[in-house]
Protein backbone atom coordinates (compact mmCIF):
# COMPACT_ATOMS: atom_id res chain seq x y z
CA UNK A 1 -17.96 202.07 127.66
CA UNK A 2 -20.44 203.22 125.29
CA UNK A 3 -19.26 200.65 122.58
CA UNK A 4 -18.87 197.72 125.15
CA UNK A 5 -22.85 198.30 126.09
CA UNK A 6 -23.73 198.42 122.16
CA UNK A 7 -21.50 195.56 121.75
CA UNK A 8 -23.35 193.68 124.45
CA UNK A 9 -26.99 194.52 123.14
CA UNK A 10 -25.36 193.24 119.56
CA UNK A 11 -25.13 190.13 121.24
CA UNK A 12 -28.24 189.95 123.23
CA UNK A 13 -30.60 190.34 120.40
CA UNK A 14 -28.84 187.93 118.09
CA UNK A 15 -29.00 185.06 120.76
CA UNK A 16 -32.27 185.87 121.36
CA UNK A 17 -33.24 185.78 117.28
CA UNK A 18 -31.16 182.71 117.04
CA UNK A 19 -33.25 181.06 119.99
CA UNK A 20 -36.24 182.16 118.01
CA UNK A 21 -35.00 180.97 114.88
CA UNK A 22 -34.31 177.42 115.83
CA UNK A 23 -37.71 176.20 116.20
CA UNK A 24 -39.33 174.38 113.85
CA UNK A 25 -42.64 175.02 113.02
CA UNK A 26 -44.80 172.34 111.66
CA UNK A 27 -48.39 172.98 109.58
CA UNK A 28 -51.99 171.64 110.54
CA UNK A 29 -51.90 168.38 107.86
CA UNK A 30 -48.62 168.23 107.11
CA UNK A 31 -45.73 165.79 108.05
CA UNK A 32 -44.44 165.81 111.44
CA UNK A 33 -40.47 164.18 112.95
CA UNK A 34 -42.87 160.66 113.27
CA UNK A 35 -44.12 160.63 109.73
CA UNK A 36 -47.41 161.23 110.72
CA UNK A 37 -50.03 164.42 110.27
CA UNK A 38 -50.19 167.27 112.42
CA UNK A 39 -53.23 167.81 113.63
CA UNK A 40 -52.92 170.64 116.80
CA UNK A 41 -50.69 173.42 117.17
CA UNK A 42 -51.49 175.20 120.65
CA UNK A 43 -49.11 178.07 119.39
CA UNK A 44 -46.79 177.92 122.08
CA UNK A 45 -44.22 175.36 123.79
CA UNK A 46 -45.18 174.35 127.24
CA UNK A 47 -45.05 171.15 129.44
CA UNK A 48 -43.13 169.84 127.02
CA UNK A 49 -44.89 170.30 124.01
CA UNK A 50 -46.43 172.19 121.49
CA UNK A 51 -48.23 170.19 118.49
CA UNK A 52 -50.02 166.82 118.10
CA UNK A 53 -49.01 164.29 115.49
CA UNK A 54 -51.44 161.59 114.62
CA UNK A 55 -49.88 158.43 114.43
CA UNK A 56 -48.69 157.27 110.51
CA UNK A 57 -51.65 154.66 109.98
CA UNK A 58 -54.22 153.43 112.49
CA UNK A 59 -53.49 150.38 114.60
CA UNK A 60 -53.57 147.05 112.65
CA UNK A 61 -56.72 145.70 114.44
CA UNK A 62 -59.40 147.37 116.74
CA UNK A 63 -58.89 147.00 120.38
CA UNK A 64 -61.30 146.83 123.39
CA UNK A 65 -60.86 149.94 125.34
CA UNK A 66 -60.03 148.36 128.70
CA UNK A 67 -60.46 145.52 130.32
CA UNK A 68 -61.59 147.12 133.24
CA UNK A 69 -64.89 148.51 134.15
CA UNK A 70 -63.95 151.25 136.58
CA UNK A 71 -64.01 154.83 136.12
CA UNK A 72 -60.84 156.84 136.01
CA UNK A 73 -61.59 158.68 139.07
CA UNK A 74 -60.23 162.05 136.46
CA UNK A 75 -62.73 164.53 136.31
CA UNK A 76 -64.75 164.27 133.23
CA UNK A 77 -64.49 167.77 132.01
CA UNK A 78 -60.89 167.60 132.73
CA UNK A 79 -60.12 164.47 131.26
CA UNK A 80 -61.73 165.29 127.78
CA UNK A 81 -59.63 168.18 126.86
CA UNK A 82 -56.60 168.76 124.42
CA UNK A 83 -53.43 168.10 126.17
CA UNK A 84 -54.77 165.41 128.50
CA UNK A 85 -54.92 161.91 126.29
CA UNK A 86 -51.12 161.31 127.51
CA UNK A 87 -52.33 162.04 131.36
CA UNK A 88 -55.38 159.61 130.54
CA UNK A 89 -53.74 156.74 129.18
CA UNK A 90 -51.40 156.27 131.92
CA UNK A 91 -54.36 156.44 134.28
CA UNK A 92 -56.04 153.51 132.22
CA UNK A 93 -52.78 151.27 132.02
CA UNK A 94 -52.05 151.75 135.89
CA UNK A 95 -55.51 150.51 137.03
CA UNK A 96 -55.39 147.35 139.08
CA UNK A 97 -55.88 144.63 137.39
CA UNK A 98 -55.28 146.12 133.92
CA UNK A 99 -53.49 143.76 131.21
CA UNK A 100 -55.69 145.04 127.93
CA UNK A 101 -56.99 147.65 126.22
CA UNK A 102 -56.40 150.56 123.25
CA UNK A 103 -54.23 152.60 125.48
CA UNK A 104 -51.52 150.01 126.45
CA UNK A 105 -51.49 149.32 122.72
CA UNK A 106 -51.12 153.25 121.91
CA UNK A 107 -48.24 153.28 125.06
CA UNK A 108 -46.27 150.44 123.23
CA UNK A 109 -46.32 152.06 120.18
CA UNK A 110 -43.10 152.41 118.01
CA UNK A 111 -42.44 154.38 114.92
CA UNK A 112 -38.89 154.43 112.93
CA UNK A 113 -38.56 157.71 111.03
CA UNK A 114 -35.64 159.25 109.46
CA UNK A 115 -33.04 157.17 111.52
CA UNK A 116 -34.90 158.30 114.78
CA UNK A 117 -37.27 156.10 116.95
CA UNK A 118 -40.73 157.59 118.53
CA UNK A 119 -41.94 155.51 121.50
CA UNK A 120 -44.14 158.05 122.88
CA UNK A 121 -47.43 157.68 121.27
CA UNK A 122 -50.79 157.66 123.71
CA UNK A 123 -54.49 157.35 123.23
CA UNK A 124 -56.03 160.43 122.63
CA UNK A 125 -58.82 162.22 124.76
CA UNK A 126 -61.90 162.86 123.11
CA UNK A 127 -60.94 166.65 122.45
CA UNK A 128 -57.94 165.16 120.98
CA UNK A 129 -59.84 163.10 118.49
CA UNK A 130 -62.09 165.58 117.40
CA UNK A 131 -59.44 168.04 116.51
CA UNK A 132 -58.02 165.11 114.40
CA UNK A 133 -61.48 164.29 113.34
CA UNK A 134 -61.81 167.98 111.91
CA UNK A 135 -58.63 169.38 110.71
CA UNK A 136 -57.37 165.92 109.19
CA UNK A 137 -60.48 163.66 108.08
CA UNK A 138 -62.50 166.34 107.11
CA UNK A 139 -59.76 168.05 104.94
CA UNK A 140 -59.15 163.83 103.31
CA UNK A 141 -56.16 163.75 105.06
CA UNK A 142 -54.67 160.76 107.42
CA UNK A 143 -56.30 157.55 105.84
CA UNK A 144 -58.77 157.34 108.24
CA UNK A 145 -61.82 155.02 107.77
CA UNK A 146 -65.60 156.22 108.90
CA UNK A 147 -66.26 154.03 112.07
CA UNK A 148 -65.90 154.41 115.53
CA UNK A 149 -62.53 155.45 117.30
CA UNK A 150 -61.92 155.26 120.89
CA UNK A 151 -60.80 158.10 122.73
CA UNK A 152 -59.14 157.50 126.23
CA UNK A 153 -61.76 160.16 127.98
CA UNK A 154 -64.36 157.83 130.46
CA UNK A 155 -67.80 158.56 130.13
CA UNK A 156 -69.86 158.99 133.57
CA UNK A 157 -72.65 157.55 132.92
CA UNK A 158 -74.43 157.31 136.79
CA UNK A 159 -77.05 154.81 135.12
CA UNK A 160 -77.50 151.78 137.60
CA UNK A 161 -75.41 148.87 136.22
CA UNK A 162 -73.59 151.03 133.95
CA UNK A 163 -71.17 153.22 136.04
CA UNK A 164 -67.57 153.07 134.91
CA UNK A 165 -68.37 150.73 131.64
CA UNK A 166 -68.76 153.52 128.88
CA UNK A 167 -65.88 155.42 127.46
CA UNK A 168 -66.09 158.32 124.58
CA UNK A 169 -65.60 157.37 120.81
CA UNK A 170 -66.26 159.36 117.93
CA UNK A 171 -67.73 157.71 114.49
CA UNK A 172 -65.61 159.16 111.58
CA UNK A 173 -68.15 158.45 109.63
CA UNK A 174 -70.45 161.42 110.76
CA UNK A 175 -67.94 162.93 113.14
CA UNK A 176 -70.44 162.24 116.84
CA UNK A 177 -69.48 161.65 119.81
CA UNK A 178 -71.19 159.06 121.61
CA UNK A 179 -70.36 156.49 124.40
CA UNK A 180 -69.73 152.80 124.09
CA UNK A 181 -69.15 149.74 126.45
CA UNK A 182 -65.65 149.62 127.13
CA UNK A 183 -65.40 145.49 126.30
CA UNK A 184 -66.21 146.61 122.66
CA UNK A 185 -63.99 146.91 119.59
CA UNK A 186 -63.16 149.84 118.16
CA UNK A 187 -60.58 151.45 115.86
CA UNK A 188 -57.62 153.46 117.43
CA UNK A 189 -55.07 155.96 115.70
CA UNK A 190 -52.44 156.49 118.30
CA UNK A 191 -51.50 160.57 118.91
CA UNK A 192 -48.16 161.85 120.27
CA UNK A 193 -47.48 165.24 121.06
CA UNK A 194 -43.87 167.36 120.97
């Protein structure tokens, strides 16, 4: 009896070490399975995920961030964090009347690496950008250039005639965070987290 228990508690812990062992873990600034940079490890898997991977190069054009002039109706201080550019981009594509903007081109996104396919790239939130901003541009990493990027965080701005028509962007130039009207152009690098 004695030997089947040991026997079993072998067993246990190995499965358990194996489970442990099987994870990859990726670096801050180095490759991840898309080809591009990682930029956020949260140190643990959950919802899905556990590191952000800036897409390989930015988009080949800049992009207006929406077409539509309406706030997201997310809660600002919500909406800005890590983890919520994937939850923000879906709100900005399913607005009525939607057809344009940085997110759908982020959503559409597809990257060929190592004989697999990554279709799951999203605009990132303004937290999101930053910690790209710092751990990759700052470091000369990611072939960034130093303008503005859009972020897919709105910006609340309760000014008369400018409700719902500012979003967050960050110039990689000096790393701020400011607000622009959401008809202008700006440059996106699409994120995608796993």
């Amino acid at each position: 009896m004695n030997k089947l228990i040991g026997l079993l508690v072998v067993i246990f812990i190995a499965s358990i070490g194996q489970a442990f062992a099987q994870e990859e873990v990726y670096k801050i600034g180095k490759p991840g399975p898309a080809g591009g940079l990682v930029f956020y490890d949260k140190g643990y898997s959950s919802d899905g995920w556990r590191y952000l991977e800036a897409a390989p190069t930015d988009e080949n054009r800049k992009f207006i961030w929406s077409n539509i002039n309406k706030l997201l109706g997310r809660e600002e201080d919500v909406e800005e964090k890590i983890g919520e550019g994937k939850n923000n981009t879906e709100a900005i594509i399913s607005q009525i009347g939607h057809s344009e903007s940085a997110a759908k081109q982020c959503s559409q996104k597809v990257v060929h690496n190592n004989n697999n396919t990554f279709n799951d790239y999203f605009l990132p939130s303004i937290g999101e950008l930053i910690s790209m901003y710092e751990t990759l541009h700052k470091e000369g990493k990611g072939s960034f250039v130093d303008h503005g990027y859009w972020s897919s965080s709105d910006a609340e701005d309760h000014r008369e005639g400018v409700v719902g028509k500012n979003a967050w962007g960050l110039n990689f130039d000096n790393g701020r965070r400011d607000t622009d009207w959401k008809y202008n152009l700006g440059f996106v690098r699409c994120i995608r987290r796993f």
